[in-house]
Protein backbone atom coordinates (compact mmCIF):
# COMPACT_ATOMS: atom_id res chain seq x y z
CA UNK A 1 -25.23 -42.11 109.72
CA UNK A 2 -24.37 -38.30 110.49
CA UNK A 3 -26.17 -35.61 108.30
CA UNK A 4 -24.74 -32.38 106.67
CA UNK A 5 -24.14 -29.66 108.85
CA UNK A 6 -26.85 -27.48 106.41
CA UNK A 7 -29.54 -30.16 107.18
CA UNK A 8 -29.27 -29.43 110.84
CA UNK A 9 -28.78 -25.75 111.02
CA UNK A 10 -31.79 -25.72 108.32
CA UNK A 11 -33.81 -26.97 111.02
CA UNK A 12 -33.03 -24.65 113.73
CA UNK A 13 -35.19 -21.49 114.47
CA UNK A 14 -34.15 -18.41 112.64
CA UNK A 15 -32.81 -16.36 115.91
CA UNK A 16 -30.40 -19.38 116.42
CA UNK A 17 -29.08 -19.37 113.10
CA UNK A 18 -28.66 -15.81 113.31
CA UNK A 19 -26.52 -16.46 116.95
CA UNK A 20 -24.72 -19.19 115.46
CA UNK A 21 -23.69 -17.12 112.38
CA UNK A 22 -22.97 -13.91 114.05
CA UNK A 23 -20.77 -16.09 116.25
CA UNK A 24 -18.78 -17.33 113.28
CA UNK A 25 -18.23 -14.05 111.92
CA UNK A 26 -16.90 -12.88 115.39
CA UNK A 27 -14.35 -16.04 115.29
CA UNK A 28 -12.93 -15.06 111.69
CA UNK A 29 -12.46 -11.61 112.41
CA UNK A 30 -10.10 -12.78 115.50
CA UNK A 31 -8.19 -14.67 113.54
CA UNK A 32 -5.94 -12.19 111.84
CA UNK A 33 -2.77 -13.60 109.44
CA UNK A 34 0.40 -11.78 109.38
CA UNK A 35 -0.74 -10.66 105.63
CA UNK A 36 -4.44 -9.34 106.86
CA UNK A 37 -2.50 -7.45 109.46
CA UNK A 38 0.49 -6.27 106.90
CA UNK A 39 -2.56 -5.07 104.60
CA UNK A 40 -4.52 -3.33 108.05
CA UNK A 41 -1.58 -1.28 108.49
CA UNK A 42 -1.40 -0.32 104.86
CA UNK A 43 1.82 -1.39 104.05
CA UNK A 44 3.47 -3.70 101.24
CA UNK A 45 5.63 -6.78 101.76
CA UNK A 46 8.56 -4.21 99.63
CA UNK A 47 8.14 -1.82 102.61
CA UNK A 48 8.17 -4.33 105.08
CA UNK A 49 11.30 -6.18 103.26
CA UNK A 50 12.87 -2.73 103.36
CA UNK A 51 12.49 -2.22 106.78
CA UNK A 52 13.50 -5.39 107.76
CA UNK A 53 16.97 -5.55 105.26
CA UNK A 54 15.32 -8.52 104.15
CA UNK A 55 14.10 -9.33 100.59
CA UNK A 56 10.28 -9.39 99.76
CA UNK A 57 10.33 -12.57 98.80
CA UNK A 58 11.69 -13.51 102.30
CA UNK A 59 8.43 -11.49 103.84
CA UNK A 60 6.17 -13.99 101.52
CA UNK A 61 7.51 -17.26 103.29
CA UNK A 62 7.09 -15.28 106.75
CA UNK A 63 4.03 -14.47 106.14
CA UNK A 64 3.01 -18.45 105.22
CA UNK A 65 4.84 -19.93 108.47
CA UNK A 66 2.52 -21.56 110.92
CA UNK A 67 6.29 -21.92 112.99
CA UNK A 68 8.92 -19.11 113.92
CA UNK A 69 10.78 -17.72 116.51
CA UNK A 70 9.50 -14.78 118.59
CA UNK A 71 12.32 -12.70 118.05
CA UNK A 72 11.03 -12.88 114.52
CA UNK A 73 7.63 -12.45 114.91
CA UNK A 74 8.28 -9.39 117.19
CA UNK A 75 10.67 -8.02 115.11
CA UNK A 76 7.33 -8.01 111.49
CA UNK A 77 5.19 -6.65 113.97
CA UNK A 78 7.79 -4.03 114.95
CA UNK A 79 8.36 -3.30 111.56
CA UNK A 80 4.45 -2.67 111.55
CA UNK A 81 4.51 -0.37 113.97
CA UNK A 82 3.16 -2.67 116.97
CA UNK A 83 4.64 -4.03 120.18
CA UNK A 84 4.25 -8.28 120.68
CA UNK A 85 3.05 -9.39 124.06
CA UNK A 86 3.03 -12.69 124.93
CA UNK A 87 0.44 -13.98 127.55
CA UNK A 88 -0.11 -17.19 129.30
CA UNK A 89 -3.26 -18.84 130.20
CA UNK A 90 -3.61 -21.61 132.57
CA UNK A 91 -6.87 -23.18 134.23
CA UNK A 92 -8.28 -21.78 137.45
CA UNK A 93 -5.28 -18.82 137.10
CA UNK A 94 -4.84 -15.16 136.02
CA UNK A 95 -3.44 -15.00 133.07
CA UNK A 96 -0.09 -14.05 133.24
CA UNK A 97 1.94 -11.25 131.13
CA UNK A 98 5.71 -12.25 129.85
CA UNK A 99 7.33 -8.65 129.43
CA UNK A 100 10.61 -10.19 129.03
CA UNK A 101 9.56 -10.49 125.34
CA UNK A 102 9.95 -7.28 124.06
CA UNK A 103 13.24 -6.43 125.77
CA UNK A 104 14.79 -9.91 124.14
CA UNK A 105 13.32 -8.99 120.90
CA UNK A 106 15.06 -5.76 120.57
CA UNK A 107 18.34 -6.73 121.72
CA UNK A 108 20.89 -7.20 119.21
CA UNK A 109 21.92 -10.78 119.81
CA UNK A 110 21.95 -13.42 117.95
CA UNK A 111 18.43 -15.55 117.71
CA UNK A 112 20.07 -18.83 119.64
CA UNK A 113 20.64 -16.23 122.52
CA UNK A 114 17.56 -14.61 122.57
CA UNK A 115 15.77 -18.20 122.78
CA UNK A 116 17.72 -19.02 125.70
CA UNK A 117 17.36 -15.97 127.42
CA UNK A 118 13.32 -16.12 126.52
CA UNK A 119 13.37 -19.67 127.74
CA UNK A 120 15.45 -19.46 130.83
CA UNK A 121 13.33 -16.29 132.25
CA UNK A 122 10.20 -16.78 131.31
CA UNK A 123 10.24 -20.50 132.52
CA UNK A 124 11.48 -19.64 135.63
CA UNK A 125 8.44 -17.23 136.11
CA UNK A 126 5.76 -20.01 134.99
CA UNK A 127 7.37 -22.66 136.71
CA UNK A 128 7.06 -20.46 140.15
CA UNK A 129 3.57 -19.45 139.29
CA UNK A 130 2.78 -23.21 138.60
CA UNK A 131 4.47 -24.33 142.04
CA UNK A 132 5.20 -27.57 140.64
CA UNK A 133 9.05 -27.15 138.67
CA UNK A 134 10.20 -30.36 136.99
CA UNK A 135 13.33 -31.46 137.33
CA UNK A 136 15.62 -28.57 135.68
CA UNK A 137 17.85 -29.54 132.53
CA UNK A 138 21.61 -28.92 132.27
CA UNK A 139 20.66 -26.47 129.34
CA UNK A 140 18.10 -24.63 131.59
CA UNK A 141 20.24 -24.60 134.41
CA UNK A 142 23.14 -22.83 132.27
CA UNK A 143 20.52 -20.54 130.97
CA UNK A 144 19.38 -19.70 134.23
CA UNK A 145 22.62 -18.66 135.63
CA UNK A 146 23.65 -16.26 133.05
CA UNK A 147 22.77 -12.59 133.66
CA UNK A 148 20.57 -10.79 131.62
CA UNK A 149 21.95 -8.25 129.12
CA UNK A 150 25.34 -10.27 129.29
């Protein structure tokens, strides 16, 4: 039968309790919510509503997703005075910066577009990175042929 995690760090040594701990503390901090980073930057889900011609209450759900687009999610941290980078991280690789992003999620287009033109450029840059494309989709093709900006 397993035993209570407090029964087995009780019987480690101090300084290994301390590590474990410290190591904890280092894993909360990283993981920041929309709110704890609203309330870093001082400002109130009215002033983010504001700047967003949204209402406050709409900045509540947002802040409670665990799903959204990153048009959206670009667009709060905008609002906070940030810039979103997305980066991908593969085994054995570099990771690998998707600048794309912020030039989609400025552009005023409507979100459908913006996921499309995300999709279709930024998969084309993994996919050659990966050097192993699946077969492409009649949706990605389509995507892929349309010019950026238009």
């Amino acid at each position: 039968m397993g035993r209570p995690l407090d029964q087995v760090l009780a019987k480690l040594p101090a300084a290994r309790r301390a590590k474990i701990e410290a190591r904890v503390a280092a894993i909360i901090a990283e993981e920041k919510s929309l709110h704890d980073l609203r309330k870093a930057m001082n400002k109130t889900q009215i002033a983010m509503a504001r700047k967003l011609k949204v209402g406050q209450d709409s900045i509540s759900r947002l802040e409670h997703r665990t799903d959204m687009l990153l048009s959206t999610l670009g667009d709060y941290v905008q609002a906070l005075g940030g810039q979103l980078h997305l980066v991908v991280e593969f085994p054995d690789r570099p990771p690998v910066r998707l600048p794309e992003l912020g030039a989609i999620a400025n552009r005023e287009t409507s979100p459908r577009r913006r996921r499309l033109a995300l999709s279709a450029r930024d998969t084309r840059r993994v996919l050659d990175l990966l050097e192993t494309p699946p077969k492409p989709t009649r949706r990605l093709r389509q995507a892929a042929r349309r010019k950026p900006g238009g």
